[in-house]
C-alpha atoms as a PDB file:
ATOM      1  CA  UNK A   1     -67.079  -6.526-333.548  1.00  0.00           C
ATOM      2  CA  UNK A   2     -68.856  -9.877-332.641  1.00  0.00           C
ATOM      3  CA  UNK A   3     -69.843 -12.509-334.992  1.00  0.00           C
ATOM      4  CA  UNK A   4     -73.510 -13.307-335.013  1.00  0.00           C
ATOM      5  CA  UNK A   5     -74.439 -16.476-336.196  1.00  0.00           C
ATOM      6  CA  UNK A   6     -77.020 -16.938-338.224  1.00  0.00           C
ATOM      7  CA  UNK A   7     -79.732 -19.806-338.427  1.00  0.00           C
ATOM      8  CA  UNK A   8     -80.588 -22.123-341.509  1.00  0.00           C
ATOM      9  CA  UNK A   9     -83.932 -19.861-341.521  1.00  0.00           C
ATOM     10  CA  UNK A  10     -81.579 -17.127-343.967  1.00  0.00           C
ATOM     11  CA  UNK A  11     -79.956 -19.285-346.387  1.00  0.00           C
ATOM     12  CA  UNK A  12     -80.105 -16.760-349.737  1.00  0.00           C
ATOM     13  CA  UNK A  13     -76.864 -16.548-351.225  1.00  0.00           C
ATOM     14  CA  UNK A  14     -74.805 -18.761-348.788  1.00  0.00           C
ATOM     15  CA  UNK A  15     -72.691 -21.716-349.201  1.00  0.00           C
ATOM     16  CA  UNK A  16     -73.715 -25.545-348.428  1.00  0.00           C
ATOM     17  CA  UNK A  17     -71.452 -27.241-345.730  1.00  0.00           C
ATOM     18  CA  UNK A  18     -70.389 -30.774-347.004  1.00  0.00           C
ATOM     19  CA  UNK A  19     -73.582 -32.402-345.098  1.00  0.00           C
ATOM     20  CA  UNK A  20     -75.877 -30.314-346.950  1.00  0.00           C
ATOM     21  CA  UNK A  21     -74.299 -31.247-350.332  1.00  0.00           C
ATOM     22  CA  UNK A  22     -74.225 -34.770-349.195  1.00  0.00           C
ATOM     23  CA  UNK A  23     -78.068 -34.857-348.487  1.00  0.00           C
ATOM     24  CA  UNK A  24     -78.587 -32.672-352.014  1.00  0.00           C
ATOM     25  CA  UNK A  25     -76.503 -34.988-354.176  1.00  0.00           C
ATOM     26  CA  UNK A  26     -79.058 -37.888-352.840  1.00  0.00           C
ATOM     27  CA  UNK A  27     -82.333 -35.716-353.430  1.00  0.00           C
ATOM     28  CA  UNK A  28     -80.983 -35.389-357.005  1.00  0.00           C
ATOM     29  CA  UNK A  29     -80.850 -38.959-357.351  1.00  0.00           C
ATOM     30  CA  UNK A  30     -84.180 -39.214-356.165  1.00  0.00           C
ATOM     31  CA  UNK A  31     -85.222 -37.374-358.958  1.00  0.00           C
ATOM     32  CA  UNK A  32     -86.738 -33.816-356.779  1.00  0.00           C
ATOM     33  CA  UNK A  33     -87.271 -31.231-358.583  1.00  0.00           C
ATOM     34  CA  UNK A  34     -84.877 -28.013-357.504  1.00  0.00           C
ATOM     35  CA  UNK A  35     -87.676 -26.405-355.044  1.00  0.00           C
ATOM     36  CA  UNK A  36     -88.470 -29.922-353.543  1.00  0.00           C
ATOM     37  CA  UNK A  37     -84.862 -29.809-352.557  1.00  0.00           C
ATOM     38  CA  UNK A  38     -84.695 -26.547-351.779  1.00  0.00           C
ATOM     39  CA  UNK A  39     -87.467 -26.840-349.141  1.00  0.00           C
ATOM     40  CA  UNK A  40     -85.857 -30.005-347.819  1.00  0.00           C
ATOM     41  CA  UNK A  41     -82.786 -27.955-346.988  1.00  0.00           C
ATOM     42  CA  UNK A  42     -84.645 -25.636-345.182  1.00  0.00           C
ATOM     43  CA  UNK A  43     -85.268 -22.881-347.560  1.00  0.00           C
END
């Protein structure tokens, strides 16, 4: 069975790599509101 790897497009339910929670940590700080970010990291 083959691995199929998915895009950012899909991200319900998965984990943040370390760049994503980098760039998340600073949105916080910039005071966004949890679906600002959540657009910004492609959602």
């Amino acid at each position: 069975m083959s691995q199929v790897y998915d895009s950012t497009k899909s991200r319900k339910g998965k984990h943040l790599n370390y760049e994503e929670r980098i760039k998340l940590e600073a949105l916080k700080k910039l005071g966004l509101k949890p679906a600002e970010i959540g657009k910004q990291l492609g959602g």
